[in-house]
PDB file of N, CA and C in Angstrom:
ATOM      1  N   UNK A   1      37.616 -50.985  22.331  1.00  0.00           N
ATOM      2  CA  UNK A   1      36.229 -51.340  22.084  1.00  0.00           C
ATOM      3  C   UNK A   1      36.140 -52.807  21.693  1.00  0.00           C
ATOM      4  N   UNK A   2      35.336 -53.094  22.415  1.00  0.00           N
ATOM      5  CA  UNK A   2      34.627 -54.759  21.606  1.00  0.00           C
ATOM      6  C   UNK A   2      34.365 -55.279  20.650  1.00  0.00           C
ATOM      7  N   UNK A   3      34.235 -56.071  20.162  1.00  0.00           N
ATOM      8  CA  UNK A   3      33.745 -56.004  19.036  1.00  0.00           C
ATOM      9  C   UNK A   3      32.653 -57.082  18.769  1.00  0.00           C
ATOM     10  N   UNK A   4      31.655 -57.233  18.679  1.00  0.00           N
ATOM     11  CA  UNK A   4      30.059 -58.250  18.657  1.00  0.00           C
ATOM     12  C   UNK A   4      29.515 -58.849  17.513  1.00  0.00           C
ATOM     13  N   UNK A   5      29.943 -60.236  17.661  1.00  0.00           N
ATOM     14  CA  UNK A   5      29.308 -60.712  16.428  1.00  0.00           C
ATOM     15  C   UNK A   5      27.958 -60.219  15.509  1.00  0.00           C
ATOM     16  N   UNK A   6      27.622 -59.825  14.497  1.00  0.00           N
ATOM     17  CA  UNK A   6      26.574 -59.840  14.562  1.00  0.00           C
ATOM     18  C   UNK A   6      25.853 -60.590  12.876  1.00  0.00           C
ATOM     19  N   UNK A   7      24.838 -60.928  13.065  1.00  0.00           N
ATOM     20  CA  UNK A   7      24.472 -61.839  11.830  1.00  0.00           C
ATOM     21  C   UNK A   7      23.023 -60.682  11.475  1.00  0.00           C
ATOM     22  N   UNK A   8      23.176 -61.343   9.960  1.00  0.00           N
ATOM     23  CA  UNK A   8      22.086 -59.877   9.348  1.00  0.00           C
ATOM     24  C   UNK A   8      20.670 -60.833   9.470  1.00  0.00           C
ATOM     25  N   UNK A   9      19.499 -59.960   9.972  1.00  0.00           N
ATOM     26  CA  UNK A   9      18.204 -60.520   9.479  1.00  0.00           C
ATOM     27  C   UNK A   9      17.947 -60.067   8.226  1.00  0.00           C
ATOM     28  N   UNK A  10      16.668 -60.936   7.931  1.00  0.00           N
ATOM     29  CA  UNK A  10      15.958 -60.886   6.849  1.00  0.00           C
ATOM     30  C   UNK A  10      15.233 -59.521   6.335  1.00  0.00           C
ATOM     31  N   UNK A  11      15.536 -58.460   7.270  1.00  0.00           N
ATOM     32  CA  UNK A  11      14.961 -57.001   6.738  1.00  0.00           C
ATOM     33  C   UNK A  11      16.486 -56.606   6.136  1.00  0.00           C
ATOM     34  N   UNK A  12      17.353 -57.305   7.024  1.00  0.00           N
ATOM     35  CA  UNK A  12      18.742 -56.062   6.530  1.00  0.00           C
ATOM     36  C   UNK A  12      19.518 -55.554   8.411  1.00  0.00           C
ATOM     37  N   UNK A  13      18.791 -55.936   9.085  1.00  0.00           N
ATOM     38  CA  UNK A  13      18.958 -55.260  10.702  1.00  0.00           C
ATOM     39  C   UNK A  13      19.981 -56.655  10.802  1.00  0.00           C
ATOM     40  N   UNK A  14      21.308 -56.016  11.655  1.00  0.00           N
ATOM     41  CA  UNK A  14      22.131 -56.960  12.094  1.00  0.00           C
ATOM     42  C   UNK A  14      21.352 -57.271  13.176  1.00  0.00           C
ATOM     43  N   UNK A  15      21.888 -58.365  13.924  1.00  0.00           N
ATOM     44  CA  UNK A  15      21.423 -59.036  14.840  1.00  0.00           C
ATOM     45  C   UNK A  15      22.487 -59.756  15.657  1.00  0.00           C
ATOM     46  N   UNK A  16      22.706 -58.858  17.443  1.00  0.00           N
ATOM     47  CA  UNK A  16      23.803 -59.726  17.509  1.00  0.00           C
ATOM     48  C   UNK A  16      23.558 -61.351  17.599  1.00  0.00           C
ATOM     49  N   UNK A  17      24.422 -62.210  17.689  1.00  0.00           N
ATOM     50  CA  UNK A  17      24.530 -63.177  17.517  1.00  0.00           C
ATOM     51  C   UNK A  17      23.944 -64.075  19.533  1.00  0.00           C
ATOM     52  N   UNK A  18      23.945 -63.483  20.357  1.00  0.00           N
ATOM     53  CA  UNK A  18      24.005 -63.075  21.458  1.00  0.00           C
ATOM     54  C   UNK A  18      22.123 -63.384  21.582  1.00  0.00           C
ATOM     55  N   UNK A  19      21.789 -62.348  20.928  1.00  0.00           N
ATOM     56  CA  UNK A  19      20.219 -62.371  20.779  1.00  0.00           C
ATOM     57  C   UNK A  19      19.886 -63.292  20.073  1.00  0.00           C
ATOM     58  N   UNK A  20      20.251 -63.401  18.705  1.00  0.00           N
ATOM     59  CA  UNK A  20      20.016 -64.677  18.538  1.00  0.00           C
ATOM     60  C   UNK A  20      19.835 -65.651  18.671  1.00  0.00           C
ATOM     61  N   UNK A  21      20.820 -66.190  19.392  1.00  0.00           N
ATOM     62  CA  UNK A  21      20.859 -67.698  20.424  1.00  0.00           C
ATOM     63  C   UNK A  21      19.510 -67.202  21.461  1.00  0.00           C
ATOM     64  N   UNK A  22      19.297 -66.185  21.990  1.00  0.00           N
ATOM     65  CA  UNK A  22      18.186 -66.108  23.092  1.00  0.00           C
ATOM     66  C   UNK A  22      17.020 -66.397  22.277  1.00  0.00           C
ATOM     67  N   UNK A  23      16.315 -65.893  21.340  1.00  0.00           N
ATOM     68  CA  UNK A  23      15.532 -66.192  20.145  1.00  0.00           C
ATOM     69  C   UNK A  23      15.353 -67.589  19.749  1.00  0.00           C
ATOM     70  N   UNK A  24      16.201 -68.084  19.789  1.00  0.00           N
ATOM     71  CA  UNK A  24      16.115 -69.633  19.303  1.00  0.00           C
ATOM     72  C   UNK A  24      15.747 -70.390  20.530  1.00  0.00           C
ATOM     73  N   UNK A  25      16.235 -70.176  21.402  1.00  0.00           N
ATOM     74  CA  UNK A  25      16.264 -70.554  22.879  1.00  0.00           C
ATOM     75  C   UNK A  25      14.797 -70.638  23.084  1.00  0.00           C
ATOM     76  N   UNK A  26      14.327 -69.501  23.260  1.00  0.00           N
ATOM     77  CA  UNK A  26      12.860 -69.115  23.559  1.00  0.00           C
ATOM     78  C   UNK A  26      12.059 -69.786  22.423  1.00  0.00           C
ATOM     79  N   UNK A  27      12.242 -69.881  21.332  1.00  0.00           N
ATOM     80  CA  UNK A  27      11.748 -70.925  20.460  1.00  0.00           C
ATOM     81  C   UNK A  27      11.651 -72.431  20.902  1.00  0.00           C
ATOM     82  N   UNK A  28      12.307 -72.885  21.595  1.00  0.00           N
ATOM     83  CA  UNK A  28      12.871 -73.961  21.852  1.00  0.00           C
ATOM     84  C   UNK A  28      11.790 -74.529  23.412  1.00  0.00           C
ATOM     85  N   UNK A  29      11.503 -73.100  24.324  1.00  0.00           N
ATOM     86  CA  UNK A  29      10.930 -73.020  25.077  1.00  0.00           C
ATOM     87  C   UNK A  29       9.156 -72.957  24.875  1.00  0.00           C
ATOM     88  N   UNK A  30       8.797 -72.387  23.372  1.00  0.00           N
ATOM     89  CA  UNK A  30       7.630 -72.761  23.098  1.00  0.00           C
ATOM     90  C   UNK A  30       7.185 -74.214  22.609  1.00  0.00           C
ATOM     91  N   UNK A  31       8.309 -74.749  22.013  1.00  0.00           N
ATOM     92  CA  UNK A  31       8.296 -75.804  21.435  1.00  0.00           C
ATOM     93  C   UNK A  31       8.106 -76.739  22.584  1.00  0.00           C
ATOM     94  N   UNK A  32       8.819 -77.248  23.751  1.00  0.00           N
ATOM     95  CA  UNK A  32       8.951 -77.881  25.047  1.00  0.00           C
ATOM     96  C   UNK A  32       7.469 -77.166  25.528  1.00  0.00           C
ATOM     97  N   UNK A  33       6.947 -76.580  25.747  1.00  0.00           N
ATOM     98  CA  UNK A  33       5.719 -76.329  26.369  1.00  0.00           C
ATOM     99  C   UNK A  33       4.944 -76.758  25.561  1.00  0.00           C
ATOM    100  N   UNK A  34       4.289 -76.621  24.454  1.00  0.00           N
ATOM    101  CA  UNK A  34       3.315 -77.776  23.836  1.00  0.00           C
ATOM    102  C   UNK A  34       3.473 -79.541  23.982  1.00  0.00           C
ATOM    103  N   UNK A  35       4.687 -79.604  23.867  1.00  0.00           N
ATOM    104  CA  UNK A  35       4.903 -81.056  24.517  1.00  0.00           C
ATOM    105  C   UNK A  35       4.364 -80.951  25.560  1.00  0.00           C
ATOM    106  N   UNK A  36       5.257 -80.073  26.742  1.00  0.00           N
ATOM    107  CA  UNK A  36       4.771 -80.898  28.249  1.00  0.00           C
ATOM    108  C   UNK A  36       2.941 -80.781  28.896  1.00  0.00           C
ATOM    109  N   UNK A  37       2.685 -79.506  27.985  1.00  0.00           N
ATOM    110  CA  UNK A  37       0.730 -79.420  27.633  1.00  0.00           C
ATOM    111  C   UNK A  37      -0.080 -80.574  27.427  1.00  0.00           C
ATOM    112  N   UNK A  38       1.085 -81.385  26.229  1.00  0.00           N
ATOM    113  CA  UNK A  38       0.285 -82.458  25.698  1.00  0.00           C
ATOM    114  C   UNK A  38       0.437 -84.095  26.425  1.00  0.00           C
ATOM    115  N   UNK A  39       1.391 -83.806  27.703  1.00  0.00           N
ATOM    116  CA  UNK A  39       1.946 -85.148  28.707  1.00  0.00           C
ATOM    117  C   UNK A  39       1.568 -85.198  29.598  1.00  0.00           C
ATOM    118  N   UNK A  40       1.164 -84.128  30.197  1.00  0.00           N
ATOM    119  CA  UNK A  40       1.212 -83.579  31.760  1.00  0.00           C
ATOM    120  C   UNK A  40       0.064 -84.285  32.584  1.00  0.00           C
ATOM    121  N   UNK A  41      -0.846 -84.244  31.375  1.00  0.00           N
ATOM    122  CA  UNK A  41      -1.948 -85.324  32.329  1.00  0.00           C
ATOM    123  C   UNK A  41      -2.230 -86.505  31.680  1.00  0.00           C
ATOM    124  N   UNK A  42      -1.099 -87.228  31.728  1.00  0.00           N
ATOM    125  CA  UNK A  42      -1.265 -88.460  30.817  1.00  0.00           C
ATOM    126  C   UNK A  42      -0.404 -89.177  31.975  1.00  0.00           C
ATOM    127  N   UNK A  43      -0.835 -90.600  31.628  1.00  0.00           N
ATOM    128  CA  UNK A  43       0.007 -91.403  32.595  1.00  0.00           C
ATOM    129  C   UNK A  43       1.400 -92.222  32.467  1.00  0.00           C
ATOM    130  N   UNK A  44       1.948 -90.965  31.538  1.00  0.00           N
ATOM    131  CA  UNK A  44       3.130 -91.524  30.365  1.00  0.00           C
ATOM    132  C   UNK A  44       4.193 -90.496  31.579  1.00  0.00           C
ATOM    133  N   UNK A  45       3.670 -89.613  32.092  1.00  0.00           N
ATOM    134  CA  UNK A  45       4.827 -88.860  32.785  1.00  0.00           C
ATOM    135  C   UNK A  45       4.827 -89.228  34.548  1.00  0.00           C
ATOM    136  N   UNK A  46       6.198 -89.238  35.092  1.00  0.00           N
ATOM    137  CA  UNK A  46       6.092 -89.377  36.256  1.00  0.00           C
ATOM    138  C   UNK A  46       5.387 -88.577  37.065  1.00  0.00           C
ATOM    139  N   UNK A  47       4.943 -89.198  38.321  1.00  0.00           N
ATOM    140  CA  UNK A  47       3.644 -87.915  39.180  1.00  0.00           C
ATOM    141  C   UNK A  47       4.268 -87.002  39.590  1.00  0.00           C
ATOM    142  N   UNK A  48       5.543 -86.505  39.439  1.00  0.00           N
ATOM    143  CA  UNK A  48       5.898 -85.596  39.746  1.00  0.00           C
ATOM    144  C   UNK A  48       5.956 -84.595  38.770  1.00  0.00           C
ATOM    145  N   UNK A  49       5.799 -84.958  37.407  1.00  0.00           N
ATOM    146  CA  UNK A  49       5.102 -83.950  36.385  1.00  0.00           C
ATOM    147  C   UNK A  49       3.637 -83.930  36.444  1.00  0.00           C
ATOM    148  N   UNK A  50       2.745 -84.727  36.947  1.00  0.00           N
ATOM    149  CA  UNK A  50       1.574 -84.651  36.424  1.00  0.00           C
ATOM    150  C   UNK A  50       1.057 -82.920  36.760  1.00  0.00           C
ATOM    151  N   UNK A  51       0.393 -82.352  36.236  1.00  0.00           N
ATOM    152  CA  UNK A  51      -0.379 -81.194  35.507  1.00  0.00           C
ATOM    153  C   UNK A  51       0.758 -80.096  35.969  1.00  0.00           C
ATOM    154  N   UNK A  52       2.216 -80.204  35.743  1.00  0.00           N
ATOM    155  CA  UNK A  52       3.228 -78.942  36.256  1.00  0.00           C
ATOM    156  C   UNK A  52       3.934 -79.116  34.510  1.00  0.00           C
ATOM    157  N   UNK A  53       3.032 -78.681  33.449  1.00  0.00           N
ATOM    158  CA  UNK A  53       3.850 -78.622  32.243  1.00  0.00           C
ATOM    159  C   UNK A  53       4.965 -77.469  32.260  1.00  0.00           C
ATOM    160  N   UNK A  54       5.072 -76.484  32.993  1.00  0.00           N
ATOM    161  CA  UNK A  54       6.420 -75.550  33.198  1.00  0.00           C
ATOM    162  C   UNK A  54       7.198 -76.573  33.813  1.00  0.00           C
ATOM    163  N   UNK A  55       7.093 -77.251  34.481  1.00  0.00           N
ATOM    164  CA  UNK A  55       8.502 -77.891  35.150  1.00  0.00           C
ATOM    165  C   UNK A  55       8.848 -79.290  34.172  1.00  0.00           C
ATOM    166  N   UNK A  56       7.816 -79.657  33.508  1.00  0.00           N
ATOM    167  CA  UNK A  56       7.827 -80.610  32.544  1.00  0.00           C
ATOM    168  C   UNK A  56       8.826 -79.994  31.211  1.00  0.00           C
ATOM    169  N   UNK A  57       8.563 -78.847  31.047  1.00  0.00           N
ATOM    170  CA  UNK A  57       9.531 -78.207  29.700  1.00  0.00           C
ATOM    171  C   UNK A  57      10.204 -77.976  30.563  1.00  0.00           C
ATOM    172  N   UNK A  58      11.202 -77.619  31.384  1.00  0.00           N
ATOM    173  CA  UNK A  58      12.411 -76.993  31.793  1.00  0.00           C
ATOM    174  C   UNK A  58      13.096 -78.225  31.886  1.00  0.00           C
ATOM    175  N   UNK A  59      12.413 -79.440  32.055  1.00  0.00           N
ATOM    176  CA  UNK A  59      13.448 -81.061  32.343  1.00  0.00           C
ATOM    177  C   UNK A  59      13.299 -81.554  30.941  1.00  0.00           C
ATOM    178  N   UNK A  60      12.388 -80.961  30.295  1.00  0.00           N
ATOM    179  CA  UNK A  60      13.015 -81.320  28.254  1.00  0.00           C
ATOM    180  C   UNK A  60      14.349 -80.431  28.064  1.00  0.00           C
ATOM    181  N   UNK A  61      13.771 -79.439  28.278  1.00  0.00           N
ATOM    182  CA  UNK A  61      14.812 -77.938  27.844  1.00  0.00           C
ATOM    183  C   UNK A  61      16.052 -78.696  28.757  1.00  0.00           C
ATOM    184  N   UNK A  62      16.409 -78.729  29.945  1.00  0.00           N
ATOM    185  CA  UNK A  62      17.528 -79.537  30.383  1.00  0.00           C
ATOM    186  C   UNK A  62      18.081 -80.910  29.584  1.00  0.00           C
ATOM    187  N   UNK A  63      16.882 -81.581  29.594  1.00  0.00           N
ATOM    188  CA  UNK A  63      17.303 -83.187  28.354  1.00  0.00           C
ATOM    189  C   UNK A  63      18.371 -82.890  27.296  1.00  0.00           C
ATOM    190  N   UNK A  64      17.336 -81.329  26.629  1.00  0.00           N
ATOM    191  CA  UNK A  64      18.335 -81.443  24.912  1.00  0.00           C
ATOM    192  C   UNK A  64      19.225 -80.961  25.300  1.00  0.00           C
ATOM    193  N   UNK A  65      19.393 -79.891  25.916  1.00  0.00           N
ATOM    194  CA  UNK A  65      21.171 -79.774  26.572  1.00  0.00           C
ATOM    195  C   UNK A  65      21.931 -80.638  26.669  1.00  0.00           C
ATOM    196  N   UNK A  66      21.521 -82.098  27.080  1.00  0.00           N
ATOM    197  CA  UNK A  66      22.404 -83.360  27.013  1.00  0.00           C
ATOM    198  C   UNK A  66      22.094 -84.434  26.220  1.00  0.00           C
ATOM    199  N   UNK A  67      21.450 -84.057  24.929  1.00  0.00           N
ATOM    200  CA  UNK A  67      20.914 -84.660  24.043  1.00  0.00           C
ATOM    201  C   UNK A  67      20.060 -85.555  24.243  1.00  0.00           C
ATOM    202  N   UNK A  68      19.190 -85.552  25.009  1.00  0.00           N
ATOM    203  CA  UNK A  68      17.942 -86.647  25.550  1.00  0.00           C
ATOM    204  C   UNK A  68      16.903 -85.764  24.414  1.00  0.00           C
ATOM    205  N   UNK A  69      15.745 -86.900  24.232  1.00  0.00           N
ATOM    206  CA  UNK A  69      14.371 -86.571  23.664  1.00  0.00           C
ATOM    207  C   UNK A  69      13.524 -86.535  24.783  1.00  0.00           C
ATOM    208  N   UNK A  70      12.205 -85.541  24.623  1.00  0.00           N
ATOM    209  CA  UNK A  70      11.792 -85.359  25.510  1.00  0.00           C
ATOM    210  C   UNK A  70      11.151 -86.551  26.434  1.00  0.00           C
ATOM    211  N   UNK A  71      10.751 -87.187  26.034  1.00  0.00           N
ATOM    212  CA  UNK A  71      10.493 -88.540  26.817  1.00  0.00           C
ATOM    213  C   UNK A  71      11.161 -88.825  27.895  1.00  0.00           C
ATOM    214  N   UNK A  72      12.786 -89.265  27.543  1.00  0.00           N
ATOM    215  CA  UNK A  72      13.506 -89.337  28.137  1.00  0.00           C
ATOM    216  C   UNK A  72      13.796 -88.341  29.238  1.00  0.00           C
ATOM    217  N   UNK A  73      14.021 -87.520  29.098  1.00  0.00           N
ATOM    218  CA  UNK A  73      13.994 -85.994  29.973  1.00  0.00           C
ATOM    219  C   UNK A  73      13.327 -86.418  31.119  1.00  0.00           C
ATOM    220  N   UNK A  74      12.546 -86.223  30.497  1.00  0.00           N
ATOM    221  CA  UNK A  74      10.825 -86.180  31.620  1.00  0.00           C
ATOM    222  C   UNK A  74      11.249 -87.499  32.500  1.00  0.00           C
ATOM    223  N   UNK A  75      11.720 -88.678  32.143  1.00  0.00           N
ATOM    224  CA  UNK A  75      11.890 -90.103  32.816  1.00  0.00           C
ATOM    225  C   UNK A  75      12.974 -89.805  33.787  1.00  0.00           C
ATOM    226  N   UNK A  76      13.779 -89.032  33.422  1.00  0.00           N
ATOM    227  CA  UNK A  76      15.405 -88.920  34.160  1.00  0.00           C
ATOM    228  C   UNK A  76      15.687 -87.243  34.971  1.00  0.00           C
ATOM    229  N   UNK A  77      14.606 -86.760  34.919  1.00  0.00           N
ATOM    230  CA  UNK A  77      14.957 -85.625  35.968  1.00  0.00           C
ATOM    231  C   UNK A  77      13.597 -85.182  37.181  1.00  0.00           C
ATOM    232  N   UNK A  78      14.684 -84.821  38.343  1.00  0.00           N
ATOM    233  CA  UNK A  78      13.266 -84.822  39.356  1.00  0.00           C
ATOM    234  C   UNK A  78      14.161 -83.545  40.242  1.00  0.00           C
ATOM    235  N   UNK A  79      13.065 -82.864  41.207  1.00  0.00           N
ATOM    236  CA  UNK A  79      13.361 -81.384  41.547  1.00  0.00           C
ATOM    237  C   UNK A  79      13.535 -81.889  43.031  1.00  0.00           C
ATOM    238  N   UNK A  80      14.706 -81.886  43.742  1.00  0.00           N
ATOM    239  CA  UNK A  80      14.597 -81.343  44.821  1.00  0.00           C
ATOM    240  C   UNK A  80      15.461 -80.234  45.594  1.00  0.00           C
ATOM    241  N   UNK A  81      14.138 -79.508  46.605  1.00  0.00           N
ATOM    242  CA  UNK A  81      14.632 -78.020  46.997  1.00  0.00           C
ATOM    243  C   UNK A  81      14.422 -77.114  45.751  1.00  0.00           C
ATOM    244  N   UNK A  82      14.299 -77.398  44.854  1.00  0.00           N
ATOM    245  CA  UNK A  82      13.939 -75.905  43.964  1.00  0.00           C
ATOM    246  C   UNK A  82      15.542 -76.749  42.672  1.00  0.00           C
ATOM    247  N   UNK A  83      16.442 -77.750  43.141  1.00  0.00           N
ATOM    248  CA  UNK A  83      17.044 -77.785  42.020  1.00  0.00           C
ATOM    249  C   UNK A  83      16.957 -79.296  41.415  1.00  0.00           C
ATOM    250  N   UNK A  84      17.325 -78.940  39.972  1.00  0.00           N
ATOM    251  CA  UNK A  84      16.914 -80.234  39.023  1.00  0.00           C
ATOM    252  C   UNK A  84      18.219 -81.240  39.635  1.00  0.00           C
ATOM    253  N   UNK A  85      17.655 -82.484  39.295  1.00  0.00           N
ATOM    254  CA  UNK A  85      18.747 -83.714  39.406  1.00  0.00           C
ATOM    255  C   UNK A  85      18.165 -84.647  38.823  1.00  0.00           C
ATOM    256  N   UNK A  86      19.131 -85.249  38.380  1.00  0.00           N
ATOM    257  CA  UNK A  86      19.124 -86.602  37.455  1.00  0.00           C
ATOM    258  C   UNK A  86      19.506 -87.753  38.128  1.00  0.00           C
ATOM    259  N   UNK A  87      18.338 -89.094  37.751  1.00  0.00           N
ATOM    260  CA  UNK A  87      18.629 -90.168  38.217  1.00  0.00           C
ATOM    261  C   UNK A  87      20.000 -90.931  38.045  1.00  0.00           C
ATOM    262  N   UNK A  88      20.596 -91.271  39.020  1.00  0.00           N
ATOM    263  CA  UNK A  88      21.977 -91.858  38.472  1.00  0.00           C
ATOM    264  C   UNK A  88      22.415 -92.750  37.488  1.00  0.00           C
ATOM    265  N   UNK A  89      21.230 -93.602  37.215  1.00  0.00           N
ATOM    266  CA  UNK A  89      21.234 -94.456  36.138  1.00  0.00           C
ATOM    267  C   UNK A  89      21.436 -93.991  34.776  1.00  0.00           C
ATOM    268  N   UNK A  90      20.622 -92.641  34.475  1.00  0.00           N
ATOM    269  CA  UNK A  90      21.196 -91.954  33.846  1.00  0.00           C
ATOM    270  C   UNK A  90      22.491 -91.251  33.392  1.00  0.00           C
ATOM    271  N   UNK A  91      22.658 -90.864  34.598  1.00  0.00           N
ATOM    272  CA  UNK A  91      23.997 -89.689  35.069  1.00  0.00           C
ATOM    273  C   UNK A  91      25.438 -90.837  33.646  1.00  0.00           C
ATOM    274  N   UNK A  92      25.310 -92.644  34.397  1.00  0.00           N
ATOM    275  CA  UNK A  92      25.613 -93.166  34.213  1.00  0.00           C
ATOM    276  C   UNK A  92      25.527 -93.822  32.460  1.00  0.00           C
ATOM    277  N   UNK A  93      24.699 -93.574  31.881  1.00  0.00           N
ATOM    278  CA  UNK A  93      24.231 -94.145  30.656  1.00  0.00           C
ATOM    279  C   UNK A  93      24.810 -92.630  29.902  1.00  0.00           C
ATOM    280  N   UNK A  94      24.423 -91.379  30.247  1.00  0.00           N
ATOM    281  CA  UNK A  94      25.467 -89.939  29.007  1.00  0.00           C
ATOM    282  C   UNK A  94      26.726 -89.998  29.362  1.00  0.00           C
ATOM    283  N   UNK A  95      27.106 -90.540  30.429  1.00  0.00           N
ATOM    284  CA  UNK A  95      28.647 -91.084  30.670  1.00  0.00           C
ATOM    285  C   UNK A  95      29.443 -91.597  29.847  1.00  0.00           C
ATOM    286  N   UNK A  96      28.696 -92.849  29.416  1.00  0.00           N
ATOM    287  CA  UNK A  96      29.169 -93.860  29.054  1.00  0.00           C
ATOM    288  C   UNK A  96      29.251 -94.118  27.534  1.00  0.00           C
TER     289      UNK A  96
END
């Protein structure tokens, strides 16, 4: 048998650790959507975000994965075919 981390909540209910991270995650995902709500039609984001705040949080949510602020994010990632990519200048600057 396995055995599963698990961390206690605040009632007393373990919690695996597993869910947890998804919980925070999804936290993380409400948090990035009020941002990209509050950019999306501003002329601070590239036109390839303008009024797509879901694709605007998924290139934050990608950013903090590589420690970018959302600003940045939004400046350094663009979709083509359905997948994210980063400008090389970038690629080049978390390199370095």
């Amino acid at each position: 048998m396995t055995e599963v981390a698990l961390r206690e909540s605040g009632n007393g209910v373990a919690i695996p650790d597993a869910l947890k991270s998804l919980a925070e995650w999804a936290q993380q995902l409400d948090a990035a959507m009020r941002i990209a709500k509050a950019l999306c039609n501003t002329s601070f984001v590239p036109k390839h975000f303008l009024g797509k705040p879901e694709e605007a949080a998924a290139a934050i949510l990608t950013g903090h994965e590589l420690g970018l602020g959302p600003m940045a994010a939004l400046r350094v990632f663009f979709v083509i075919g359905g997948r994210p990519e980063m400008y090389a200048e970038a690629k080049v600057a978390i390199l370095t």
